[in-house]
Protein backbone atom coordinates (compact mmCIF):
# COMPACT_ATOMS: atom_id res chain seq x y z
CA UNK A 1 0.00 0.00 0.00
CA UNK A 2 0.58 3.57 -0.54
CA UNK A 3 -0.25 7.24 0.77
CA UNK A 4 -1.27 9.06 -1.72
CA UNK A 5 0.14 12.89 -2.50
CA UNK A 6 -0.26 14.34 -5.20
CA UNK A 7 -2.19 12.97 -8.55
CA UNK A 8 -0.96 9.68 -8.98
CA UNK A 9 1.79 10.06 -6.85
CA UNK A 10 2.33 8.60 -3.19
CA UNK A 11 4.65 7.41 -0.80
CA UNK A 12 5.75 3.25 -0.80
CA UNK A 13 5.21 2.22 2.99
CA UNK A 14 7.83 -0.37 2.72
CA UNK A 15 10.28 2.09 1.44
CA UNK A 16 9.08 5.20 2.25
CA UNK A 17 9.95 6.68 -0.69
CA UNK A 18 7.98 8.64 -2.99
CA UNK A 19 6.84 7.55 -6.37
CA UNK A 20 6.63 9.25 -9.64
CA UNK A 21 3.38 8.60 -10.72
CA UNK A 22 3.45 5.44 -13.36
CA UNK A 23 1.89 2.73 -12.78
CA UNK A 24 1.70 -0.07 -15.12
CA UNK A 25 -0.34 -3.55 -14.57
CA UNK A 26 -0.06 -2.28 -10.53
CA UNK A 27 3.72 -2.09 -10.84
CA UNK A 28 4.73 1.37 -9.57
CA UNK A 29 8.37 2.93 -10.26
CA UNK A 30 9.94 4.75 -6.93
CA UNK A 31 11.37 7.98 -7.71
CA UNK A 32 14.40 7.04 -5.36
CA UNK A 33 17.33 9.98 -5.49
CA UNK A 34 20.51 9.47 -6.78
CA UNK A 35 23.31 8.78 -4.21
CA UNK A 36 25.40 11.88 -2.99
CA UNK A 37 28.67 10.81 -4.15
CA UNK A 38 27.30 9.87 -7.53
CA UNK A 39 26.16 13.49 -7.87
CA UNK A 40 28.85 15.16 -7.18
CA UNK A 41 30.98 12.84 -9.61
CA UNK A 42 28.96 14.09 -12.08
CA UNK A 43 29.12 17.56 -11.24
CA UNK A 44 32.82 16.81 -10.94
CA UNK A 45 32.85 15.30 -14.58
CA UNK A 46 30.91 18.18 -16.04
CA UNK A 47 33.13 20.53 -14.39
CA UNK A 48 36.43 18.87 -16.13
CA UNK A 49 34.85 18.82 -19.41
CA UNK A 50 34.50 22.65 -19.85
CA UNK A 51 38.03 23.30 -18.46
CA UNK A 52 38.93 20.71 -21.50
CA UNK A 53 37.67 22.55 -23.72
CA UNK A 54 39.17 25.53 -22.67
CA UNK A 55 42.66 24.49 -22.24
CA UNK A 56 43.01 22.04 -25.04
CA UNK A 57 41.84 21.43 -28.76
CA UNK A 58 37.96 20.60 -28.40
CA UNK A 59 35.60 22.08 -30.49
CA UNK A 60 35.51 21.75 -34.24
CA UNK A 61 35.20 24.11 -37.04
CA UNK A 62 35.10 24.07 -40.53
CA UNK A 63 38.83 23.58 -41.03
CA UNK A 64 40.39 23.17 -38.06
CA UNK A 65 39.21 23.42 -33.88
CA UNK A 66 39.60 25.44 -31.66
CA UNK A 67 43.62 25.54 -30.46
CA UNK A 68 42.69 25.98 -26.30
CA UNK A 69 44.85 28.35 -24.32
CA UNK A 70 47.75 26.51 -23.79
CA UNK A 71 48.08 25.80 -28.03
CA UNK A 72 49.07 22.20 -27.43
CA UNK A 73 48.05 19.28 -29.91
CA UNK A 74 48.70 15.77 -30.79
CA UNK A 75 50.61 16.92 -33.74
CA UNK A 76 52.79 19.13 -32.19
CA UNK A 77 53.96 16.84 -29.38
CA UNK A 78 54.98 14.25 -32.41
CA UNK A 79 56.77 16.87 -34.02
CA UNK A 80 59.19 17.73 -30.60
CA UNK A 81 59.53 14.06 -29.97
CA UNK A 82 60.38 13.85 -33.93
CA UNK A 83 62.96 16.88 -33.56
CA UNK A 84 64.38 15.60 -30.84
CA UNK A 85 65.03 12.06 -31.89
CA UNK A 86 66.39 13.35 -35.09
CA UNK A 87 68.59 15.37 -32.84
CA UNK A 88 69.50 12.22 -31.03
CA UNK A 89 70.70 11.14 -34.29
CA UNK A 90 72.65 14.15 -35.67
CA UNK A 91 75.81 12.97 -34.66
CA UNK A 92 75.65 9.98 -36.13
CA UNK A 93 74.23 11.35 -40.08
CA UNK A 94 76.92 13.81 -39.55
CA UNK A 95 79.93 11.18 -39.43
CA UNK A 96 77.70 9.07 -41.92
CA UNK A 97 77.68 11.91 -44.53
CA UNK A 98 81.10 12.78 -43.47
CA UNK A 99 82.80 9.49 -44.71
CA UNK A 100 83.39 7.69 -47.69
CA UNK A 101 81.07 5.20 -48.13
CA UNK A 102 83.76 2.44 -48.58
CA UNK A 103 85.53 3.63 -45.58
CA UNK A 104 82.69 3.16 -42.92
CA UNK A 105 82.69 -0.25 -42.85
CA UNK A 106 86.15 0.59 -41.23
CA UNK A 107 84.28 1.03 -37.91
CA UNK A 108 82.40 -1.46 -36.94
CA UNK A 109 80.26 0.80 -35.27
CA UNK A 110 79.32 3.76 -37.50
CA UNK A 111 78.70 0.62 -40.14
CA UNK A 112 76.54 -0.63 -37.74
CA UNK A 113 74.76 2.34 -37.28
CA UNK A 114 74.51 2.65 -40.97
CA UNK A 115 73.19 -0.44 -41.58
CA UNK A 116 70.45 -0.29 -39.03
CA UNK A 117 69.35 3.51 -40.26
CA UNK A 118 69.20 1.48 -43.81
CA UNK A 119 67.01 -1.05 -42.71
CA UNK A 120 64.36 1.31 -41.45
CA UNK A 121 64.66 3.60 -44.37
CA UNK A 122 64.24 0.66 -46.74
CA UNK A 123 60.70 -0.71 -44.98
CA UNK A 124 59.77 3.62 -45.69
CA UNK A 125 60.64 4.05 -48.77
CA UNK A 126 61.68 0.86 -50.73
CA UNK A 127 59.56 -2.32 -49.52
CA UNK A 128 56.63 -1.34 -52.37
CA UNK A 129 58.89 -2.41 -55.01
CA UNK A 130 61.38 -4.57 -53.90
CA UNK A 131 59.58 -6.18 -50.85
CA UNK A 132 59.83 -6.20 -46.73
CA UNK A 133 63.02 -8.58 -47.19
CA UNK A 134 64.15 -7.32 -50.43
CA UNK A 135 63.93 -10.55 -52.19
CA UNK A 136 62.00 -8.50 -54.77
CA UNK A 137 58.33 -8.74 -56.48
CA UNK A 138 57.87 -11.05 -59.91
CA UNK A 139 57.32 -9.43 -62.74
CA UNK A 140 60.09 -6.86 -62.42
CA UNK A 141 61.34 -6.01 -59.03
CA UNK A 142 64.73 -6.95 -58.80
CA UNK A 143 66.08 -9.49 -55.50
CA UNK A 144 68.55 -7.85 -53.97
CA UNK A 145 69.70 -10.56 -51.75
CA UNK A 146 71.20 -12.12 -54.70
CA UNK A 147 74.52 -11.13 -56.76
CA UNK A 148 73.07 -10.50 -59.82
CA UNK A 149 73.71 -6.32 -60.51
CA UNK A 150 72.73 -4.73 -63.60
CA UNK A 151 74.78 -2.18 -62.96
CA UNK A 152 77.30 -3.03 -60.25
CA UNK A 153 76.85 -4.29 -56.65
CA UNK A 154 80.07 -2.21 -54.78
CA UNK A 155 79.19 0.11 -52.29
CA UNK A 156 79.74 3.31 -54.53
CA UNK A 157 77.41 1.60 -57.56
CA UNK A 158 74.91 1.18 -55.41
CA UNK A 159 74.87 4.69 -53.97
CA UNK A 160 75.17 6.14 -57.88
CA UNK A 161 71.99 4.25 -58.24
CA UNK A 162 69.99 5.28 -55.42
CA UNK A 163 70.56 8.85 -56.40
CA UNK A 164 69.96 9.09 -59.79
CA UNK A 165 67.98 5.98 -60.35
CA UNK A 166 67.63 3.86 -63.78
CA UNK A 167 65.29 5.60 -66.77
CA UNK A 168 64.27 8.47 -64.10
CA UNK A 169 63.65 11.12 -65.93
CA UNK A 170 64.63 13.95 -62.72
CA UNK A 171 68.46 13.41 -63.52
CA UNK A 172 70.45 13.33 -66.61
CA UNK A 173 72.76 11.10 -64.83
CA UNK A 174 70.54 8.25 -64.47
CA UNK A 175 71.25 4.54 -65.34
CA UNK A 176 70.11 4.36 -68.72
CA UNK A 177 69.75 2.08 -70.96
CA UNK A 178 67.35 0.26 -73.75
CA UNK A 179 66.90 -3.18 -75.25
CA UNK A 180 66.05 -2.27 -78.49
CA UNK A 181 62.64 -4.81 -79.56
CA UNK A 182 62.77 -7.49 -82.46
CA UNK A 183 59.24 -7.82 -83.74
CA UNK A 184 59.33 -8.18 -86.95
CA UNK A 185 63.39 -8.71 -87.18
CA UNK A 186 63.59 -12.49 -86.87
CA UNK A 187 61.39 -15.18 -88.57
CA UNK A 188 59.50 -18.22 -86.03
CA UNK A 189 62.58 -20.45 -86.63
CA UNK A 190 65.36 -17.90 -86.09
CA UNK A 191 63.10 -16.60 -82.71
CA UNK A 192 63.12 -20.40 -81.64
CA UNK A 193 66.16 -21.10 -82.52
CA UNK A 194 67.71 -17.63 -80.28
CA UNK A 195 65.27 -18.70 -77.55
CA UNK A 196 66.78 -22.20 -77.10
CA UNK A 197 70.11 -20.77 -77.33
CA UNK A 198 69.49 -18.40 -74.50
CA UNK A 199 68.28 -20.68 -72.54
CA UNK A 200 71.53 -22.77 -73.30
CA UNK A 201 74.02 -20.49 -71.67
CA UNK A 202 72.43 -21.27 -68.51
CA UNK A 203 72.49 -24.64 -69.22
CA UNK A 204 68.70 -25.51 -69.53
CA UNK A 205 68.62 -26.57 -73.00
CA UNK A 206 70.92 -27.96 -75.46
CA UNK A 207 73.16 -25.27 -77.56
CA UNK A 208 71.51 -24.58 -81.15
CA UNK A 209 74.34 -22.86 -84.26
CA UNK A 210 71.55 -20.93 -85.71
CA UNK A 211 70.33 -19.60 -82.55
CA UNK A 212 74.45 -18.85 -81.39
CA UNK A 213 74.68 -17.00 -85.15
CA UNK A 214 71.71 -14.91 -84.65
CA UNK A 215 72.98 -14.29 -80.81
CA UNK A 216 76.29 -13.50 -81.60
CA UNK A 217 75.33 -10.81 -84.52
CA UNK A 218 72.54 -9.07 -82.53
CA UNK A 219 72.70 -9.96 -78.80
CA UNK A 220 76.88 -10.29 -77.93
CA UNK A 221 77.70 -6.37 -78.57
CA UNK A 222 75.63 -6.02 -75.50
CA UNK A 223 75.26 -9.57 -73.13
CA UNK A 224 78.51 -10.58 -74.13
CA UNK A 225 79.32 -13.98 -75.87
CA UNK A 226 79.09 -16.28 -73.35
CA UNK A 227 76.05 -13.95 -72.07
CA UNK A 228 78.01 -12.83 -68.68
CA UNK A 229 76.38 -9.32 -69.45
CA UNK A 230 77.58 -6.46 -69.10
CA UNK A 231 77.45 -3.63 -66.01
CA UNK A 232 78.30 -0.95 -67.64
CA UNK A 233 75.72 -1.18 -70.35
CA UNK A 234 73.20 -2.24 -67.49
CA UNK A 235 72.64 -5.73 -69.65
CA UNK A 236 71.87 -8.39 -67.62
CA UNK A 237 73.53 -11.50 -67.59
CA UNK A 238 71.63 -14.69 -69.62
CA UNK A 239 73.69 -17.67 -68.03
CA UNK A 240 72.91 -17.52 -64.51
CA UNK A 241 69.16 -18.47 -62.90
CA UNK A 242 68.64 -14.99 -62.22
CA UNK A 243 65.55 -13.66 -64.63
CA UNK A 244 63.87 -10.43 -64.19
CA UNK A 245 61.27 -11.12 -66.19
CA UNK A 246 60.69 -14.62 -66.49
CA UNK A 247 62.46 -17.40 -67.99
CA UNK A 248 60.47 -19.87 -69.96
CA UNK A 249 60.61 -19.62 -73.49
CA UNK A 250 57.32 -17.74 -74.27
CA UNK A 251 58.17 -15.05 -71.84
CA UNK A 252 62.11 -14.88 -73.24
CA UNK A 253 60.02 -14.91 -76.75
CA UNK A 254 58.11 -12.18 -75.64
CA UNK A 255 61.11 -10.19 -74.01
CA UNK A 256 63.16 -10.23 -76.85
CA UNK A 257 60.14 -9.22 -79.20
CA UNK A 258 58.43 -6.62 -76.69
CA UNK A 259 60.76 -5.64 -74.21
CA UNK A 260 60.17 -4.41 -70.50
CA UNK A 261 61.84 -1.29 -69.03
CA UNK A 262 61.67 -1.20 -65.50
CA UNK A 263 61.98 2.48 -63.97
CA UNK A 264 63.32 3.53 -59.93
CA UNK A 265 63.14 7.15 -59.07
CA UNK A 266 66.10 8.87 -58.12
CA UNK A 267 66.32 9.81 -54.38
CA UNK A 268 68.97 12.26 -54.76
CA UNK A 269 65.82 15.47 -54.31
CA UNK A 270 64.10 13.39 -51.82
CA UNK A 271 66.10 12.22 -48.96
CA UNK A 272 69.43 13.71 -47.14
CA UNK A 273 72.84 11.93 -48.33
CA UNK A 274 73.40 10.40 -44.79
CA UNK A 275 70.04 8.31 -45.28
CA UNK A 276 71.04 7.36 -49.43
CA UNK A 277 74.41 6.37 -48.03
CA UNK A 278 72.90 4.58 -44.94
CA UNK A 279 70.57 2.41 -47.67
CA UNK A 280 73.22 1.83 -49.85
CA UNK A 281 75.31 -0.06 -46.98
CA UNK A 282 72.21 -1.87 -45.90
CA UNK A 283 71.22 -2.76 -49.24
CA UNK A 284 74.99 -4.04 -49.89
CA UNK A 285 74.97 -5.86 -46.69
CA UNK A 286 71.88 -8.22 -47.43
CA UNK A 287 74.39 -10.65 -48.88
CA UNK A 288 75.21 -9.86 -52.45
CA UNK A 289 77.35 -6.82 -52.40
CA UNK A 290 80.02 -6.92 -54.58
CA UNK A 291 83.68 -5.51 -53.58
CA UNK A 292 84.84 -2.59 -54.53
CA UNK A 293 86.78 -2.45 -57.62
CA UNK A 294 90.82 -2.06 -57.09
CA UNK A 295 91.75 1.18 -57.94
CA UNK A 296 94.42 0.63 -60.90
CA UNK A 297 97.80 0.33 -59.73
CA UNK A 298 99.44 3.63 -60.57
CA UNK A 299 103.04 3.09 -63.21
CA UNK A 300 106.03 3.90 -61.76
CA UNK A 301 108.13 6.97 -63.47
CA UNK A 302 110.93 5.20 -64.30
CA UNK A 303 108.75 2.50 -66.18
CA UNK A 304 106.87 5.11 -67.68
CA UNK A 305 109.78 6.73 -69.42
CA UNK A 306 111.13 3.29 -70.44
CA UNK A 307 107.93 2.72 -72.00
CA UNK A 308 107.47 6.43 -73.75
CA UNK A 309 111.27 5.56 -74.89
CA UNK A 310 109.83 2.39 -77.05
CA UNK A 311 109.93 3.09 -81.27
């Protein structure tokens, strides 16, 4: 039971508390107060919320929202820690840039360094094309885990590449070069005959003369007799396993007929010389990096006049 006071309203015996009217099937619903210290949370929580607003970035606008007093943001505190790792760092890109690139791996640790900065510029800035491990991406993407260099594996060729890149049209000193196509040049026998040939130097089929004459008068100048290839052309060598493009005979066919052109940008306008330097040791370091060459030993005066004194 219940004393009534007010319409439809009245007080629950049991409890004693008051009611708010609804009453549904004879159920009732007690209008019992919220707890003190529930309240003033509340009020507590309300309270904080303005102050947000009024101190930090809260409200948005059309393009941005509003800054708060104190003009701090997300951004900004990423762009301190940022300055201040790169900071961190500055010593280190400063002896990077500062030496030769064959002489760091004379200490251990700045090629350690170097190595490591590599690594985490490669997964920024190289990983789309040539993949997380660098073992490359078929169709095109060279493996650079391997020894197979177009156009040199040392530490310096590999820099020279990174900053002017291959067919990149920002730098006239890019790796450059074109495999002209042959549609048209050879008749289906002669194109079978190359084909097996080809495949021949790496030992996957047997040798064919017609296919070594028409291989020696239009593909030697440039792959080289015994198809080693040739770096400073940038032509890739035919008698390894190595193919950048595929190697069974239909897509050989269709490379010497319609051939591919890969292009890498240049890097030179894009990142510092510390960081291309830093790649180019990583990159060298994955396993096939070739030696440097040997600088040619210099002639000695006294053979040098003996020579000049020949008839």
């Amino acid at each position: 039971m219940a004393n009534e006071i007010g319409p439809g309203k009245r007080i629950d015996e049991p409890t004693g508390t008051e009611t708010v009217g609804h009453e549904w099937d004879g159920i009732e619903e007690l209008n019992t107060p919220l707890p003190r210290w529930w309240l003033w949370t509340f009020y507590a929580t309300v309270i904080w919320a303005v102050a947000y607003t009024v101190f930090y970035p809260a409200w948005p606008m059309i393009d941005r929202a509003t800054s708060g007093v104190l003009g701090w943001s997300s951004r900004g505190e990423l762009a301190e820690d940022m300055t201040a790792a790169d900071l961190a760092r500055q010593d280190v890109f400063e002896r990077i840039a500062a030496t030769d690139i064959e002489k760091i791996a004379s200490s251990p640790q700045l090629q350690q360094q170097a190595i490591a900065g590599g690594a985490a510029a490669f997964q920024v800035n190289c990983v789309q094309c040539h993949g997380a491990g660098a073992a490359g991406i078929a169709g095109g993407y060279p493996n650079l885990n391997d020894d197979d260099w177009l156009w040199g594996g040392d530490l310096e060729a590999i820099e020279m590449t990174l900053l002017h890149g291959i067919r990149w049209e920002g730098s006239n000193q890019t790796r450059l070069s074109y495999m002209p196509g042959f549609d048209g040049i050879f008749d289906d026998a002669q194109l079978d005959a190359l084909v097996q040939h080809v495949l021949s130097l790496s030992g996957r089929a047997q040798p064919s003369a017609s296919g070594a004459e028409t291989y020696t008068v239009n593909c030697a100048a440039c792959h080289q007799p015994s198809g080693e290839g040739d770096q400073i052309q940038g032509a890739p060598a035919l008698n390894d396993a190595i193919w950048l493009y595929g190697s069974d005979p239909e897509q050989i066919r269709q490379q010497i007929l319609y051939p591919k052109h890969g292009v890498m940008p240049g890097w030179k306008d894009r990142l510092d010389p510390a960081t291309i330097r830093m790649l180019a040791t990583y990159v060298h370091s994955r396993g096939g990096g070739e030696a440097s060459p040997q600088p040619a030993e210099p002639v000695e005066e006294e053979a040098a006049v003996a020579l000049n004194d020949q008839p």
